[in-house]
C-alpha atoms as a PDB file:
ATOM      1  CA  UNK A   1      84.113  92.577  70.289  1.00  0.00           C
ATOM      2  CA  UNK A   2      85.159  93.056  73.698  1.00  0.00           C
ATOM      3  CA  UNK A   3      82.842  93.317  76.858  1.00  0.00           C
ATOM      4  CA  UNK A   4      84.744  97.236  77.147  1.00  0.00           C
ATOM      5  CA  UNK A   5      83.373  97.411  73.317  1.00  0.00           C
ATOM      6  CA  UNK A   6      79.922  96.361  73.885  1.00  0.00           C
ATOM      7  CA  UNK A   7      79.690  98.431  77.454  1.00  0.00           C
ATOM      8  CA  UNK A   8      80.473 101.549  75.227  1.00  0.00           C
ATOM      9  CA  UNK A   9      77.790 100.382  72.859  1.00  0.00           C
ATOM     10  CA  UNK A  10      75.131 100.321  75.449  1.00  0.00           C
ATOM     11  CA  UNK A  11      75.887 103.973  77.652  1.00  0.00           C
ATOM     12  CA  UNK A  12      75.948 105.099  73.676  1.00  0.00           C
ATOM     13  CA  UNK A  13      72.602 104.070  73.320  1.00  0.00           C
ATOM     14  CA  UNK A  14      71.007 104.714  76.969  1.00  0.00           C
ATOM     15  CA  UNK A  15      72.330 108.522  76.050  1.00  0.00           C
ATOM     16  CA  UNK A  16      70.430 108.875  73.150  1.00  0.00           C
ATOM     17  CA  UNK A  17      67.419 108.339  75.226  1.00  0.00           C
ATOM     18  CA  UNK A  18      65.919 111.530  77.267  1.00  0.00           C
ATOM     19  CA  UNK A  19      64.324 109.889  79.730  1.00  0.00           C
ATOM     20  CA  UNK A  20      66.752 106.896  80.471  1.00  0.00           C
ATOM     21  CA  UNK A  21      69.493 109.401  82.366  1.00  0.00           C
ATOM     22  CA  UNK A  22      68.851 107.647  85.713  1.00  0.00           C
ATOM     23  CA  UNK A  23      69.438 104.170  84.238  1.00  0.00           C
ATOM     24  CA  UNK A  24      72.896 105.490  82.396  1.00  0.00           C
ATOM     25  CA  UNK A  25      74.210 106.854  85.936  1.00  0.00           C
ATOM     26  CA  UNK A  26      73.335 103.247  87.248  1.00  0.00           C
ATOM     27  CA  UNK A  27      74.495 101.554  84.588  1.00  0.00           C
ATOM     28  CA  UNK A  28      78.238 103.080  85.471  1.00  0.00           C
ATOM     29  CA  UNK A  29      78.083 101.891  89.119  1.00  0.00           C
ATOM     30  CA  UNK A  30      82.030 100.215  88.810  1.00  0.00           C
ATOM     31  CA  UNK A  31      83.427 103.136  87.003  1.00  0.00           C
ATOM     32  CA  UNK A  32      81.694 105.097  89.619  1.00  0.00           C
ATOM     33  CA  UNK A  33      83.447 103.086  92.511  1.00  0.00           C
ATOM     34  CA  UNK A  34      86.725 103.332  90.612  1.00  0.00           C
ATOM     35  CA  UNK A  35      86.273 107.382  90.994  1.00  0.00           C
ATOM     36  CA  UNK A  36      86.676 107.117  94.616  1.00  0.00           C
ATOM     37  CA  UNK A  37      90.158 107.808  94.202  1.00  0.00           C
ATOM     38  CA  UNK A  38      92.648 108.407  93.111  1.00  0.00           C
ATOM     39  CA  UNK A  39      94.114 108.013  96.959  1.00  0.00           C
ATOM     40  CA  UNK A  40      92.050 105.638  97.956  1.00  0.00           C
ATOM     41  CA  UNK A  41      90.889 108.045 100.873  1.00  0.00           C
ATOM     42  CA  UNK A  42      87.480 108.156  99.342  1.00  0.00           C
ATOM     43  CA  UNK A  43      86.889 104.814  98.836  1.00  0.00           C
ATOM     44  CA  UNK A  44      87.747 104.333 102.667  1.00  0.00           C
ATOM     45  CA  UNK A  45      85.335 106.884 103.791  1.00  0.00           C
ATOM     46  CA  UNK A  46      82.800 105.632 101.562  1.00  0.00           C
ATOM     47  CA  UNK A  47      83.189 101.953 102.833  1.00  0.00           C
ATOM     48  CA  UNK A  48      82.675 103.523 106.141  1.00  0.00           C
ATOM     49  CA  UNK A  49      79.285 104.784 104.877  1.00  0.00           C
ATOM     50  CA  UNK A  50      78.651 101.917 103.378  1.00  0.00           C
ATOM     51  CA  UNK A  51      78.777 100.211 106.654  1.00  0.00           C
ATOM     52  CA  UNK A  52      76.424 102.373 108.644  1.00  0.00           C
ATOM     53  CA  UNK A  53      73.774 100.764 106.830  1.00  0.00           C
ATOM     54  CA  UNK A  54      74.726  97.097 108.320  1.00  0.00           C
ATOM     55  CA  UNK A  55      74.477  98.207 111.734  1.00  0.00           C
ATOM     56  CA  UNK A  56      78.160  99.185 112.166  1.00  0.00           C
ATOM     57  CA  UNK A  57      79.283 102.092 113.559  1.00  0.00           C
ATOM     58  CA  UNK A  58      82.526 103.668 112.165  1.00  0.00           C
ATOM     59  CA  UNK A  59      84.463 104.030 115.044  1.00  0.00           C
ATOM     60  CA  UNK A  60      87.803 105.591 113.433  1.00  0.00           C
ATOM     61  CA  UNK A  61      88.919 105.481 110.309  1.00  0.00           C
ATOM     62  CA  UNK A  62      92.741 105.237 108.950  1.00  0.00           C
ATOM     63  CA  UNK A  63      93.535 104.505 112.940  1.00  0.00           C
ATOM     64  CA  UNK A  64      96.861 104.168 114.226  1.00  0.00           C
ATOM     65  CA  UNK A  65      97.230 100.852 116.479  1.00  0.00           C
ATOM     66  CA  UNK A  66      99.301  99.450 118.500  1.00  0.00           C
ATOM     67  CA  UNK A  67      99.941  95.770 118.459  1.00  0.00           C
ATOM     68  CA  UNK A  68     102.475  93.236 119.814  1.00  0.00           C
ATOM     69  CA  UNK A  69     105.650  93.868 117.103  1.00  0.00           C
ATOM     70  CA  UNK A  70     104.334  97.619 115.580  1.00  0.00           C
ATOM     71  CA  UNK A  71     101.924  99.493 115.650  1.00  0.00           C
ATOM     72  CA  UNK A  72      99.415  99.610 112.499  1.00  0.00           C
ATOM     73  CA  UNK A  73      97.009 101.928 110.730  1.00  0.00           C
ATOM     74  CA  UNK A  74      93.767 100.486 109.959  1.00  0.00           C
ATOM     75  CA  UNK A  75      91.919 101.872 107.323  1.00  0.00           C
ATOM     76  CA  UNK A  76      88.043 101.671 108.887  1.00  0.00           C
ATOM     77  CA  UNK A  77      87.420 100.272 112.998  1.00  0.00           C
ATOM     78  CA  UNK A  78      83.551  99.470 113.202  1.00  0.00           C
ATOM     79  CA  UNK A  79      81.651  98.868 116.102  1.00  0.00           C
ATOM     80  CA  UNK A  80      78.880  96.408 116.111  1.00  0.00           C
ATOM     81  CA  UNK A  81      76.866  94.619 118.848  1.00  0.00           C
ATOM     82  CA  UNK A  82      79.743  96.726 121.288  1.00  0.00           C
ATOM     83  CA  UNK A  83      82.477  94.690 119.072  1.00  0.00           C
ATOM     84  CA  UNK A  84      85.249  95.886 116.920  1.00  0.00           C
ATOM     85  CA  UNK A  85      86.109  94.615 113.467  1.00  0.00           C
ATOM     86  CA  UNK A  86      89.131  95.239 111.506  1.00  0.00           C
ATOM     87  CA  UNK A  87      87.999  96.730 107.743  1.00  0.00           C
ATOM     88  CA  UNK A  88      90.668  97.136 104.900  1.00  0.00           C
ATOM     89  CA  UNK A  89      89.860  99.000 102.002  1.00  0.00           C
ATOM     90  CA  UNK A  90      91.879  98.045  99.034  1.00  0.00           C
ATOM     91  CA  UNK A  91      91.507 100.092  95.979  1.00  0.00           C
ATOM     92  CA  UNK A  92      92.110 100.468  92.414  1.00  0.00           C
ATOM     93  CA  UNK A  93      92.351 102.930  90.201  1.00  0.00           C
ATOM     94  CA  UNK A  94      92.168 100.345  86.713  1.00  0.00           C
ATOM     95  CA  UNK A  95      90.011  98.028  86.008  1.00  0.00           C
ATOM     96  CA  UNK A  96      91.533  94.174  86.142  1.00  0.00           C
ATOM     97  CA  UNK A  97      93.565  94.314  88.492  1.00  0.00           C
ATOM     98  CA  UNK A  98      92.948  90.965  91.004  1.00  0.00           C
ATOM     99  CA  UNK A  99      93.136  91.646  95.236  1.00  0.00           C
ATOM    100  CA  UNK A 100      95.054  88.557  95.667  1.00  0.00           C
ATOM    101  CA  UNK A 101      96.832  86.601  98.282  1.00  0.00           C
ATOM    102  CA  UNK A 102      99.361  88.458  99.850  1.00  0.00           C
ATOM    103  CA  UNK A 103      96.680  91.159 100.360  1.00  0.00           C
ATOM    104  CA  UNK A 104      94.580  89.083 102.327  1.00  0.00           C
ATOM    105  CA  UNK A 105      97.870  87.405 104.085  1.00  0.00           C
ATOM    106  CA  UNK A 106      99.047  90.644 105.102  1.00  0.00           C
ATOM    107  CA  UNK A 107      95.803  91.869 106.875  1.00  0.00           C
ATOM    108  CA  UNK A 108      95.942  88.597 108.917  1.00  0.00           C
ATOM    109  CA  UNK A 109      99.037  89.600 110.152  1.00  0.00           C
ATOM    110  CA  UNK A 110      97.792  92.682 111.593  1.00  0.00           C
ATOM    111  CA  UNK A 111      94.545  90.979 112.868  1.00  0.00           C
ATOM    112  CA  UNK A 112      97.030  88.298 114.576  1.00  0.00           C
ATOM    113  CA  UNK A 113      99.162  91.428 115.878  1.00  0.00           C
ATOM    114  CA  UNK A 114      96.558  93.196 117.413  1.00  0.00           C
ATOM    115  CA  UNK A 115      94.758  90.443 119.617  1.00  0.00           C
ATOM    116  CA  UNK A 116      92.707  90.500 121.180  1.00  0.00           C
ATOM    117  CA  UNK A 117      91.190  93.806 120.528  1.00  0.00           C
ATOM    118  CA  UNK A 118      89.127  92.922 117.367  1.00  0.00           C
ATOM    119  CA  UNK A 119      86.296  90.224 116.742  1.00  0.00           C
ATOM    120  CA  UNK A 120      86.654  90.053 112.891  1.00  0.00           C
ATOM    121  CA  UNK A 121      88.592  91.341 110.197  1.00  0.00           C
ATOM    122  CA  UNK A 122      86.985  92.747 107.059  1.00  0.00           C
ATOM    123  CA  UNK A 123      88.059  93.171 103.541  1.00  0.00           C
ATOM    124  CA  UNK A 124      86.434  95.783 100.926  1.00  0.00           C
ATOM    125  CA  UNK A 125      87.922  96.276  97.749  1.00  0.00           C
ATOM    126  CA  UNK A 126      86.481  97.660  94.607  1.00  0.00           C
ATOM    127  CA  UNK A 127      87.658  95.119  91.624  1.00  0.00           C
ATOM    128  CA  UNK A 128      88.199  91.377  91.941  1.00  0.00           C
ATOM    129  CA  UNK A 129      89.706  89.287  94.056  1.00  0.00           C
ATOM    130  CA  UNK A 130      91.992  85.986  93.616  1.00  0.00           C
ATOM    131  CA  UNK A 131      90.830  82.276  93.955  1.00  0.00           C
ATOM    132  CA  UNK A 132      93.727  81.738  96.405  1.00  0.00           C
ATOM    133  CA  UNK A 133      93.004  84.938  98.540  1.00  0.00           C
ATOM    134  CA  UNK A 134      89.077  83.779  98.411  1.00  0.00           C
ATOM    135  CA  UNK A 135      90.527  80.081  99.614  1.00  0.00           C
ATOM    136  CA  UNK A 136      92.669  81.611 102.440  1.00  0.00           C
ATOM    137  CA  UNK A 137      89.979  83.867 103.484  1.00  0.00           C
ATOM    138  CA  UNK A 138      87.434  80.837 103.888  1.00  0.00           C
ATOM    139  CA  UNK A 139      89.845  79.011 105.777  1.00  0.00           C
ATOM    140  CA  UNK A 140      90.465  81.333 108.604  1.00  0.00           C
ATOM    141  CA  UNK A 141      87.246  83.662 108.564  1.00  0.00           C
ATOM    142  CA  UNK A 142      87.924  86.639 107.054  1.00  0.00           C
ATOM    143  CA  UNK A 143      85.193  88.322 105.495  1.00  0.00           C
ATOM    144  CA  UNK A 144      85.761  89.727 101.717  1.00  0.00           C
ATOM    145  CA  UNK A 145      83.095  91.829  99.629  1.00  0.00           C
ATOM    146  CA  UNK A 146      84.569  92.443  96.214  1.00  0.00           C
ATOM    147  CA  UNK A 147      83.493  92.871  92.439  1.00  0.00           C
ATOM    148  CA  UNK A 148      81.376  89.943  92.019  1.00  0.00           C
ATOM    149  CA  UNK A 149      82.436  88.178  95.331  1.00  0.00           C
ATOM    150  CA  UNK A 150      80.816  86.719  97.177  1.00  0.00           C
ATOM    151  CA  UNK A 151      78.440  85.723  94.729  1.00  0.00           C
ATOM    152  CA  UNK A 152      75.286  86.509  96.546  1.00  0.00           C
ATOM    153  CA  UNK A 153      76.389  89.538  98.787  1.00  0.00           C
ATOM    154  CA  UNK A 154      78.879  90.990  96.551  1.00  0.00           C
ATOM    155  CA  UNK A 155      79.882  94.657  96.659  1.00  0.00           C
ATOM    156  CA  UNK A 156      77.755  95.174  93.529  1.00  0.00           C
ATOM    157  CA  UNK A 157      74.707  93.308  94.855  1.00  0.00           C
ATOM    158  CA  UNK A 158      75.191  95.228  98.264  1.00  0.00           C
ATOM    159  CA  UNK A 159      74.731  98.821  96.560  1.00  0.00           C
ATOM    160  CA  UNK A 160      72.013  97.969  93.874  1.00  0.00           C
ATOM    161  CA  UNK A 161      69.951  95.993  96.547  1.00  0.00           C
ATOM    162  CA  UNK A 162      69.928  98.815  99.177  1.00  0.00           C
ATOM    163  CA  UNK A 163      70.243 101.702  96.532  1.00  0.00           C
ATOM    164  CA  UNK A 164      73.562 103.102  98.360  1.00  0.00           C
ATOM    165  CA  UNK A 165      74.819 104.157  95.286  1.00  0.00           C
ATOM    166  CA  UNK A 166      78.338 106.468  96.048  1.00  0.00           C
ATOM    167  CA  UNK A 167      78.198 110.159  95.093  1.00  0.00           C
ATOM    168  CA  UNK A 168      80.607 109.955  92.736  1.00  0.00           C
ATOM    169  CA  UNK A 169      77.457 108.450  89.874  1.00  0.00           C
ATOM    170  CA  UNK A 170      76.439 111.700  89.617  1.00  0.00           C
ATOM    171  CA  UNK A 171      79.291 112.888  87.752  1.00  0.00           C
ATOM    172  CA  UNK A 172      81.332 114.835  90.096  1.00  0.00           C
ATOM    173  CA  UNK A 173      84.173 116.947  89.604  1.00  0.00           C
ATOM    174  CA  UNK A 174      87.617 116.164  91.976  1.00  0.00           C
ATOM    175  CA  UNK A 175      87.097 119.371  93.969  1.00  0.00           C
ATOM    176  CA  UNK A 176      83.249 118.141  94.705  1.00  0.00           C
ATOM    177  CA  UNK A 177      84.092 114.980  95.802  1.00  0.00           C
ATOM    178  CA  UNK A 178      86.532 116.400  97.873  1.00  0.00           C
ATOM    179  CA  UNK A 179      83.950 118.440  99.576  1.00  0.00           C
ATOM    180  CA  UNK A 180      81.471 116.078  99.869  1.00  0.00           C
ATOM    181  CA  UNK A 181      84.271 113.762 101.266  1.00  0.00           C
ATOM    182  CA  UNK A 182      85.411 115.858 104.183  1.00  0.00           C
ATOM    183  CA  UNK A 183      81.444 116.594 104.519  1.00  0.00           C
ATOM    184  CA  UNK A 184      81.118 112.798 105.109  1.00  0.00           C
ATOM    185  CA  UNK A 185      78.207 112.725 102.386  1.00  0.00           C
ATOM    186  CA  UNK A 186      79.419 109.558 100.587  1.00  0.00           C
ATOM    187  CA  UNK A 187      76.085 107.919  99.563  1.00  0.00           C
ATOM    188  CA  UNK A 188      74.181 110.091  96.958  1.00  0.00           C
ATOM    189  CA  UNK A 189      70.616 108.885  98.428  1.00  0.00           C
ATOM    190  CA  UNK A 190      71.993 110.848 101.832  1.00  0.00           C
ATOM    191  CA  UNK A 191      71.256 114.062  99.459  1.00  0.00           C
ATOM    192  CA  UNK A 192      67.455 113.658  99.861  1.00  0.00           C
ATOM    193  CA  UNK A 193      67.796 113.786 103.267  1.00  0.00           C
ATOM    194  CA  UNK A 194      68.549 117.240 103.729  1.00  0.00           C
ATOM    195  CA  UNK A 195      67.709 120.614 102.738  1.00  0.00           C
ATOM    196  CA  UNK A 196      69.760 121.797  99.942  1.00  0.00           C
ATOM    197  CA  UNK A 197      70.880 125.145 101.972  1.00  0.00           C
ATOM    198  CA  UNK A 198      72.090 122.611 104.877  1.00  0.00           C
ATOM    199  CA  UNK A 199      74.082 121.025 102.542  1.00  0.00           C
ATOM    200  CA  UNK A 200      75.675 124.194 100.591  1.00  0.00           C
ATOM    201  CA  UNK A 201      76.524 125.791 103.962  1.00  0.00           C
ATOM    202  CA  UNK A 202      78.041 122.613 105.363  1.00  0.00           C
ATOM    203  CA  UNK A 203      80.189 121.245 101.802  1.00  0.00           C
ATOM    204  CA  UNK A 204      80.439 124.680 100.042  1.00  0.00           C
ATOM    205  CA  UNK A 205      79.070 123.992  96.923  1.00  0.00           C
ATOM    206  CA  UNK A 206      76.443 126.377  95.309  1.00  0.00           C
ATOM    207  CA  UNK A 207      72.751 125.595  96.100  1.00  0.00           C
ATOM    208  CA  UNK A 208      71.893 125.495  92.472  1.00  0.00           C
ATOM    209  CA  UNK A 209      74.252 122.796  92.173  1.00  0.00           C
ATOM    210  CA  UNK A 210      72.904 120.512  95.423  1.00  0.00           C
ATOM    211  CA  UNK A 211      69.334 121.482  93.721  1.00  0.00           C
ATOM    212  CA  UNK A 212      70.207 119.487  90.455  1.00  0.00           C
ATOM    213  CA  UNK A 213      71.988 116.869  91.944  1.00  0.00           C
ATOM    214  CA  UNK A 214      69.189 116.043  94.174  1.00  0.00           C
ATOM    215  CA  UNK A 215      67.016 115.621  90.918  1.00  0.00           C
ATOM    216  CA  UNK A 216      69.541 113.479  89.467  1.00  0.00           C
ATOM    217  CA  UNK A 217      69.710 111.474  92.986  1.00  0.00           C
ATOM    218  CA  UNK A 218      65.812 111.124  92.508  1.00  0.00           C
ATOM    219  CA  UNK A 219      65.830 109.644  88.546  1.00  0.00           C
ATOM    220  CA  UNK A 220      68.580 107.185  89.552  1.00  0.00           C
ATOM    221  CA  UNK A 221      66.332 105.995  92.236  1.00  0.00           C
ATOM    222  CA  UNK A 222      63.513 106.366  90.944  1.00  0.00           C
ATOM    223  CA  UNK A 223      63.285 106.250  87.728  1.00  0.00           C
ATOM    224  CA  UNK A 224      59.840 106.001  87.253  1.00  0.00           C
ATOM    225  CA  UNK A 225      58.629 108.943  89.256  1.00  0.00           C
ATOM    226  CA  UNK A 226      58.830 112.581  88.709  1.00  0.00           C
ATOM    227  CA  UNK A 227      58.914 114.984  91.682  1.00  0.00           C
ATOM    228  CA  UNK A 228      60.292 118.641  92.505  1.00  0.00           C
ATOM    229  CA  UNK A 229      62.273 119.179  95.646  1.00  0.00           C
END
């Protein structure tokens, strides 16, 4: 049996169970993250999110800048502590497929480009990423949060731990991530933060619709309460 085999097995089972729903959503966290697609925009603007949480602030994101040779377009500029850090996004649509060397080489290049302006440079990407690009990265201090890397702060650990699970585990369809997208509500916890008619005027979809997806925000979270908004 393969690990794809026995992942099956278990969303099978969780399914057949009424009150597990919440735990099936979370159990589909990386095929969640691989619906923030299939540009890659989403991903980006979820990252950005993401960040907010750390204490960055999202400055621009997918800025054009100039360096020394050419100018560059960088995917996410945060601010933090009044500095600015250089965050790629690097997505994938499939599973398997390795971030590896040349991606971290690359971004280098522009980080080297564009001194002095930044203070860091940042990698997220949603799969894993190669032994030789985790090497490189070590050696000259860029920063990489992947599938499973780093080991204790992974992008994984960093969304279970702090419950920033992206909207997309709720099931979405393309046009409703869209909206909620350009609405800049990329963490489904931000849905209990506001009234469900604020957020139907502001992404266009129905109230009904924010109403259950709240509730389903609410038994991923918290699985072992039961409340009405």
């Amino acid at each position: 049996m393969t690990s794809r085999d026995v992942y099956k097995k278990v969303i099978q089972a969780i399914s057949k169970e009424k009150n597990l729903r919440g735990l099936q959503h979370r159990y589909q966290l990386k095929e969640s993250i691989m619906k923030l697609g299939p540009a890659g925009f989403a991903f980006e603007n979820y990252v950005a999110a993401l960040l907010e949480y750390y204490g960055y602030r999202p400055y621009k994101i997918r800025a054009k800048v100039s360096g020394t040779c050419i100018s560059h377009e960088i995917d996410v500029i945060g601010i933090k502590d009044n500095k600015e850090y250089m965050i790629e996004c690097k997505y994938h649509a499939s599973r398997g497929i390795y971030t590896g060397l040349k991606v971290s080489l690359y971004i280098h290049a522009r980080f080297i480009d564009t001194k002095p302006r930044f203070s860091g440079e940042i990698i997220f990407c949603n799969t894993k990423v190669s032994n030789n690009a985790k090497k490189y990265a070590q050696c000259i201090g860029q920063q990489i949060f992947s599938w499973r890397y780093p080991p204790s702060n992974s992008l994984e650990t960093i969304i279970e731990k702090n419950n920033l699970y992206p909207v997309t585990i709720l099931g979405l369809s393309q046009n409703e991530l869209r909206m909620f997208s350009e609405s800049n509500f990329m963490i489904a916890k931000d849905l209990l933060e506001h009234d469900k008619s604020h957020i139907a005027k502001i992404t266009g979809i129905s109230e009904k619709r924010i109403h259950n997806l709240q509730k389903l925000v609410e038994k991923i979270l918290y699985p072992h309460q039961t409340s009405e908004i």
